[in-house]
C-alpha atoms as a PDB file:
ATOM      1  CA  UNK A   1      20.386 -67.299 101.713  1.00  0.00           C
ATOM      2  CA  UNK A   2      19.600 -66.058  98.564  1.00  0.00           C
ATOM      3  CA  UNK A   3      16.396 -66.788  97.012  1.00  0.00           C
ATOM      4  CA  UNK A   4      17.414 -67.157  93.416  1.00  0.00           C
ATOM      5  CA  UNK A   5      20.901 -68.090  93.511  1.00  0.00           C
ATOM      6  CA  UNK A   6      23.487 -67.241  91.103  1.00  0.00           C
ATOM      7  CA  UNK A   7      25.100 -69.059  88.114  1.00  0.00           C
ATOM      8  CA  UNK A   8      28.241 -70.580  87.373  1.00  0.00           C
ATOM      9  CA  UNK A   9      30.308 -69.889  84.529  1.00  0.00           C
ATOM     10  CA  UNK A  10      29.484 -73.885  84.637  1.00  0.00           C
ATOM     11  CA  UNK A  11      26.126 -73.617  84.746  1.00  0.00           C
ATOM     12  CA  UNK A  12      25.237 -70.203  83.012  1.00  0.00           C
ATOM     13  CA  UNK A  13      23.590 -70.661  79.704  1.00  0.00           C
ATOM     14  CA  UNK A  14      26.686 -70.463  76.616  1.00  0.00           C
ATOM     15  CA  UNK A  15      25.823 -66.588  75.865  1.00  0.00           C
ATOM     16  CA  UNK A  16      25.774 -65.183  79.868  1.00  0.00           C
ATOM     17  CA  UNK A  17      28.881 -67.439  80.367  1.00  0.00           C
ATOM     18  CA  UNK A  18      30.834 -65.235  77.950  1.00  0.00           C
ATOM     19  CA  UNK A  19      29.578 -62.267  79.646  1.00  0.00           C
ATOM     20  CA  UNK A  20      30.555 -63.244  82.811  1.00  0.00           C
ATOM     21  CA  UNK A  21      33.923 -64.821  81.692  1.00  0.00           C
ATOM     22  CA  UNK A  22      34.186 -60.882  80.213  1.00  0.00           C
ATOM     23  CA  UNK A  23      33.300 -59.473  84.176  1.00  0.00           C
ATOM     24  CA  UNK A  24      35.938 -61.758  85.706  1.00  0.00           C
ATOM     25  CA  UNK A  25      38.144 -60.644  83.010  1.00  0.00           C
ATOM     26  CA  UNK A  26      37.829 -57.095  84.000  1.00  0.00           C
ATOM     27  CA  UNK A  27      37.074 -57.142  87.137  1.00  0.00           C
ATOM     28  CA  UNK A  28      38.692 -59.968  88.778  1.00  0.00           C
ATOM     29  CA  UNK A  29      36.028 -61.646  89.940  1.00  0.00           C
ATOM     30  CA  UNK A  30      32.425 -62.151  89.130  1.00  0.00           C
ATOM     31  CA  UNK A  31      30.382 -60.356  91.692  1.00  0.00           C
ATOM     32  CA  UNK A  32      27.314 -62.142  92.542  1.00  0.00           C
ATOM     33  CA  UNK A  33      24.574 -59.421  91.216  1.00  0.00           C
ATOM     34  CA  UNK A  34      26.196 -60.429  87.460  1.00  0.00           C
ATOM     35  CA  UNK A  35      25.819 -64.049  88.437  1.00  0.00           C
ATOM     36  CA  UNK A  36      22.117 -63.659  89.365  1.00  0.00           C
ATOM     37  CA  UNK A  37      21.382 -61.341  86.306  1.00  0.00           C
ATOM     38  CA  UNK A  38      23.277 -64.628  84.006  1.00  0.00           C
ATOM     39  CA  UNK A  39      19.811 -66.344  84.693  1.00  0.00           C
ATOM     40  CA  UNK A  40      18.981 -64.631  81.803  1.00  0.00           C
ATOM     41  CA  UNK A  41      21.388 -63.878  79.005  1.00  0.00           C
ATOM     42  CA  UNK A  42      19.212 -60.751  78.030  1.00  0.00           C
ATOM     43  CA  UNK A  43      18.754 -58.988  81.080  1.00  0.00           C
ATOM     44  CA  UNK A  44      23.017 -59.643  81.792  1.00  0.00           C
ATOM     45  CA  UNK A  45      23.571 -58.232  78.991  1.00  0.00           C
ATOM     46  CA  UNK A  46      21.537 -55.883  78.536  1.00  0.00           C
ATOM     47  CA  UNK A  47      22.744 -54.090  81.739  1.00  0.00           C
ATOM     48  CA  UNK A  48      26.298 -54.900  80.531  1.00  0.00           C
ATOM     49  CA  UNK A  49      26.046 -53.094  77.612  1.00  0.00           C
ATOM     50  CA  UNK A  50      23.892 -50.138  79.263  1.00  0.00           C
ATOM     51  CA  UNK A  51      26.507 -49.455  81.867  1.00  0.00           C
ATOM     52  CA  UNK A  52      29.529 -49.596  79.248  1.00  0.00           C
ATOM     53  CA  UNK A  53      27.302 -47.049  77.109  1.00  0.00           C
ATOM     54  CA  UNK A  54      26.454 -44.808  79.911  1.00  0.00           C
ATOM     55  CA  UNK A  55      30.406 -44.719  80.860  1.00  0.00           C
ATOM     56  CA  UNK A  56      30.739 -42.464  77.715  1.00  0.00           C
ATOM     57  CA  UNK A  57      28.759 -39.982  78.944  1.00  0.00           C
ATOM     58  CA  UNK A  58      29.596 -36.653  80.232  1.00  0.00           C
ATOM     59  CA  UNK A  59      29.177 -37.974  84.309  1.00  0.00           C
ATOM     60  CA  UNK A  60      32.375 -38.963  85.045  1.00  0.00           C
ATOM     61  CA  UNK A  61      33.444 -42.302  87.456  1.00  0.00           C
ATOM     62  CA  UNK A  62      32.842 -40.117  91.011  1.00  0.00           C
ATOM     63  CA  UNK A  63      29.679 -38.858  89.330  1.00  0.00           C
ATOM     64  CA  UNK A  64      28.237 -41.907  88.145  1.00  0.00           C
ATOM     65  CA  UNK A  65      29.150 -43.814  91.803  1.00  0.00           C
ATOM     66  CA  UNK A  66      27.367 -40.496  93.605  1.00  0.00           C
ATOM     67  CA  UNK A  67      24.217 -41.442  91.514  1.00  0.00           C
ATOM     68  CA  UNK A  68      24.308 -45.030  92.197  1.00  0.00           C
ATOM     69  CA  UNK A  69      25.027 -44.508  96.199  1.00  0.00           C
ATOM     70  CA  UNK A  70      21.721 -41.651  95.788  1.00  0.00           C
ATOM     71  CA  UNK A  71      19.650 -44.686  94.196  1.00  0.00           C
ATOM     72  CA  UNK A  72      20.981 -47.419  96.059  1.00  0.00           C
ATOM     73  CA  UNK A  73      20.214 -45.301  99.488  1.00  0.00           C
ATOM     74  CA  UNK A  74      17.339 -44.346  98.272  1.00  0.00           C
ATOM     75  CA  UNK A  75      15.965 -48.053  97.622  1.00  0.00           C
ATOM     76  CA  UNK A  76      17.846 -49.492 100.740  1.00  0.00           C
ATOM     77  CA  UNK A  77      19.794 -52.035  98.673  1.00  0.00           C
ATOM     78  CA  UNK A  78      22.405 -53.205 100.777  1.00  0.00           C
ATOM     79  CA  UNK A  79      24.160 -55.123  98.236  1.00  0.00           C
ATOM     80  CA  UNK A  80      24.343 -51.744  95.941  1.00  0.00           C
ATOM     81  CA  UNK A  81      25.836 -49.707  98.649  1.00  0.00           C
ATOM     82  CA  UNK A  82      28.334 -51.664  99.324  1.00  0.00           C
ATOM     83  CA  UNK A  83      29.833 -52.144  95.816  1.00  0.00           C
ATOM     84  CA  UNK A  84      29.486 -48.440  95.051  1.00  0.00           C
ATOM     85  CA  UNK A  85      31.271 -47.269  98.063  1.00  0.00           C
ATOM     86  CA  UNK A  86      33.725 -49.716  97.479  1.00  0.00           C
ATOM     87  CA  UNK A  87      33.907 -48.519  93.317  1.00  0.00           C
ATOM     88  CA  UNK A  88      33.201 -44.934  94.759  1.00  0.00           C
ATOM     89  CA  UNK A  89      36.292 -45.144  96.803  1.00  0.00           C
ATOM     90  CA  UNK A  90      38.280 -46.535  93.837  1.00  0.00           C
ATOM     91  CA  UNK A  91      37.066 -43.884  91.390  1.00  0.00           C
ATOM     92  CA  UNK A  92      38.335 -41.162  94.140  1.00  0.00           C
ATOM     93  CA  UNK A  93      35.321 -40.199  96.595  1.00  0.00           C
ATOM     94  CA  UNK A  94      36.032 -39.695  99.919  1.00  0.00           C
ATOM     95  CA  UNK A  95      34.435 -41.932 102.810  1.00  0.00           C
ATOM     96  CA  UNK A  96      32.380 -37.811 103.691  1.00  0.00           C
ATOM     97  CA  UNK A  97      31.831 -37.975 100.052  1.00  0.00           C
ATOM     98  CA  UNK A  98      30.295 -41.228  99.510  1.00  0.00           C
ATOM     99  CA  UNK A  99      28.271 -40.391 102.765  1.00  0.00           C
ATOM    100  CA  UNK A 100      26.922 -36.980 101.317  1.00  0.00           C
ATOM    101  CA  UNK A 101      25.568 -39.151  98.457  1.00  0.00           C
ATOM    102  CA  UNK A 102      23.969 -41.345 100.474  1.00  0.00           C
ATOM    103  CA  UNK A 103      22.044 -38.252 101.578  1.00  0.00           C
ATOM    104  CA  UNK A 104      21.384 -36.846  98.396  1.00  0.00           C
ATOM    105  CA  UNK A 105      23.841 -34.149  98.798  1.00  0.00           C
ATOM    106  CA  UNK A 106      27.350 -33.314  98.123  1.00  0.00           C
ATOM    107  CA  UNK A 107      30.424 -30.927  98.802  1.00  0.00           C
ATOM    108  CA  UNK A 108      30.452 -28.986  96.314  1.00  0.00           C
ATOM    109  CA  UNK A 109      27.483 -27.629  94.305  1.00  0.00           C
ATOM    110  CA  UNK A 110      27.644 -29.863  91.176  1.00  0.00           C
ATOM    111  CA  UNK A 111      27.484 -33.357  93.470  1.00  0.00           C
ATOM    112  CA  UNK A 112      25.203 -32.537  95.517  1.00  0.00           C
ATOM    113  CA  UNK A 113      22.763 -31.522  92.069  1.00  0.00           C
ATOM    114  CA  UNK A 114      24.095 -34.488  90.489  1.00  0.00           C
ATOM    115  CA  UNK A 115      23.266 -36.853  94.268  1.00  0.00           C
ATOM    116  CA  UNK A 116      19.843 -34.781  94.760  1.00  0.00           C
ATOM    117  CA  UNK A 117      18.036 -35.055  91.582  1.00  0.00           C
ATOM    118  CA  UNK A 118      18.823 -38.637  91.762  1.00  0.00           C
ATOM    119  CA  UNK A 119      17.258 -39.346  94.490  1.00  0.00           C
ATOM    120  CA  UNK A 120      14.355 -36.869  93.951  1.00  0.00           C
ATOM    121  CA  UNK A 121      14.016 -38.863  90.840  1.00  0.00           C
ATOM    122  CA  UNK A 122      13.374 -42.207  92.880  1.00  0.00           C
ATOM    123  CA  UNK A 123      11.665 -40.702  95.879  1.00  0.00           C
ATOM    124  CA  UNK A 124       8.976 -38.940  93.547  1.00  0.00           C
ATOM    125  CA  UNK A 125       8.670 -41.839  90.459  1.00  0.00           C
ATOM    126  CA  UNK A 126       9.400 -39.479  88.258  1.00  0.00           C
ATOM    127  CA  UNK A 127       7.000 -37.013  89.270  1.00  0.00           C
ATOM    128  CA  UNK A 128       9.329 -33.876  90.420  1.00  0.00           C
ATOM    129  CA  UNK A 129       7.652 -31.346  91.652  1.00  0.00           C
ATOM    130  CA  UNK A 130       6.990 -28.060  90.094  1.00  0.00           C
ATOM    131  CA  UNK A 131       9.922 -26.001  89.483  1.00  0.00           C
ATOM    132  CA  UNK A 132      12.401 -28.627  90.746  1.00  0.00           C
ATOM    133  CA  UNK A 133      13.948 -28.701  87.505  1.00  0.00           C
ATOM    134  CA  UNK A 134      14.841 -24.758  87.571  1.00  0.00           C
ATOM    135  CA  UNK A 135      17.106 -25.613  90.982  1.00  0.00           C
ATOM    136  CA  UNK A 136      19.039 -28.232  89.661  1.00  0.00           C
ATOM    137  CA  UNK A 137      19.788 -26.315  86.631  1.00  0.00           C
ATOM    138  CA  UNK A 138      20.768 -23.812  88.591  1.00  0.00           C
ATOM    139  CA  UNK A 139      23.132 -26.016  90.223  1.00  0.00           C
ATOM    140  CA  UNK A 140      24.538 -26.761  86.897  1.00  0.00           C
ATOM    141  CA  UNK A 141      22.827 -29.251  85.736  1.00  0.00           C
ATOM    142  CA  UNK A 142      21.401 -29.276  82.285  1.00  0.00           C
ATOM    143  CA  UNK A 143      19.159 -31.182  80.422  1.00  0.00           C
ATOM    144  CA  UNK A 144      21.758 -33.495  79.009  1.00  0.00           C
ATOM    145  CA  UNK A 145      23.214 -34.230  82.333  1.00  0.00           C
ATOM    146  CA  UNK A 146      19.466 -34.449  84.151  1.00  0.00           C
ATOM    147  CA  UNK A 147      18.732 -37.292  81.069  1.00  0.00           C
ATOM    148  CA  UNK A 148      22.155 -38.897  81.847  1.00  0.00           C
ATOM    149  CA  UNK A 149      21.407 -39.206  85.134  1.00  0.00           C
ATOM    150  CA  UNK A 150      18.139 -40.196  84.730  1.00  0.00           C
ATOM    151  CA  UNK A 151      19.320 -43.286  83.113  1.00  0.00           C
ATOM    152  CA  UNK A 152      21.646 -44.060  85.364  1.00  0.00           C
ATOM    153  CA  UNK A 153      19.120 -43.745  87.814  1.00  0.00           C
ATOM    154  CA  UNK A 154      16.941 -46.708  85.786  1.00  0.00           C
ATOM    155  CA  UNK A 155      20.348 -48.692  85.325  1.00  0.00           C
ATOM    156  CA  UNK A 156      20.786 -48.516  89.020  1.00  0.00           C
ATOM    157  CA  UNK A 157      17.237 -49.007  90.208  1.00  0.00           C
ATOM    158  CA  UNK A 158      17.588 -52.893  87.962  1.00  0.00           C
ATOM    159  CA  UNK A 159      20.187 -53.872  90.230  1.00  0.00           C
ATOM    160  CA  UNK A 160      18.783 -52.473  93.661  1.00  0.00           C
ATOM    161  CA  UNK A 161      15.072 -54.598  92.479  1.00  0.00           C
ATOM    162  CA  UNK A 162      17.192 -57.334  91.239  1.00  0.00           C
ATOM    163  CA  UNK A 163      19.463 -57.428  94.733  1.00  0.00           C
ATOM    164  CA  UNK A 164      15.990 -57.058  96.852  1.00  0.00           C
ATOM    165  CA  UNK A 165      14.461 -59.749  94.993  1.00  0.00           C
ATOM    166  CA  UNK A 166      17.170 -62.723  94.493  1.00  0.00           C
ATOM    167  CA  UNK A 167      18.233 -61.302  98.120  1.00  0.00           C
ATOM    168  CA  UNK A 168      21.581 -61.233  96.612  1.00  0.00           C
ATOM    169  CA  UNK A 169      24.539 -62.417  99.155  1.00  0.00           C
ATOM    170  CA  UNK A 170      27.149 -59.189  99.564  1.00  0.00           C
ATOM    171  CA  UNK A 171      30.302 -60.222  98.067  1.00  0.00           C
ATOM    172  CA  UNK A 172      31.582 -56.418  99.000  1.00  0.00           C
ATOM    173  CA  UNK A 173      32.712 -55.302 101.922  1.00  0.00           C
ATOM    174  CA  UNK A 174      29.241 -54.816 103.861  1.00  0.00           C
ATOM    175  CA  UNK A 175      28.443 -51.358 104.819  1.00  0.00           C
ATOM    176  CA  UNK A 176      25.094 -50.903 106.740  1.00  0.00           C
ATOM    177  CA  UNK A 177      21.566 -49.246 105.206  1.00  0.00           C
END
């Protein structure tokens, strides 16, 4: 049972009810993390309009799901993992795929940079150790992508504290921790 339960479009205050009438919209549906986050108009939408910015980035759909499988892992959110392999599957990745992620690694060079320094980035609070940064440019990434990542990595890390806290129900497919 969760411990702070989600909103209605009924019962969400008038701004988060437009964002969530927006989500189902999209999406289909309003998946309960949105409906916890539409406690509060500012943090819903601020994480709305983070993730629709960071889509325009140069990490593409599989990229940005490999980072949020490396965080969600990384933070055991249960909720997280199972809408990103879910959306992960969707945007392409393979069930090995979406597994390598979950291990901070990948099958090819670039995803399993991309997975890595994600979860580095979690594991060590931002404290990488010394000359971390030369192997994942070596890898390919560079300091654009390490940035974009990075905040994808914060973007991800609000839902997987969010999910641990409210003890968000799983409206996804369940896949285990």
């Amino acid at each position: 049972m969760p411990q702070i339960e989600p909103v209605t479009l009924d019962t969400a205050q008038p701004r988060a009810a437009e964002t969530l009438n927006a989500v189902k919209a999209k999406l289909g549906m309003v998946p309960n993390l949105f409906s916890t986050l539409g406690h509060s108009p500012v943090a819903l939408n601020g994480y709305v309009q983070l993730n629709e910015t960071l889509t325009q980035g140069r990490l593409n759909a599989q990229e940005r799901e490999i980072v949020a499988l490396a965080v969600g892992q990384e933070n055991a959110c249960q909720y997280c993992l199972s809408a990103h392999s879910l959306m992960g599957r969707k945007a392409g990745l393979s069930d090995e795929q979406i597994q390598q992620a979950r291990k901070g690694s990948g099958v090819d060079d670039l995803n399993a940079a991309v997975a890595g320094f994600a979860q580095l980035v979690v594991k060590s609070r931002g404290q990488l150790p010394a000359g971390s940064l030369q192997s994942f440019r070596r890898a390919g990434l560079d300091d654009e992508l390490m940035l974009e990542i990075i905040a994808h990595v914060a973007l991800n890390v609000l839902t997987n504290y969010t999910n641990h806290i409210a003890e968000t129900e799983v409206d996804f497919p369940a896949v285990n921790v």
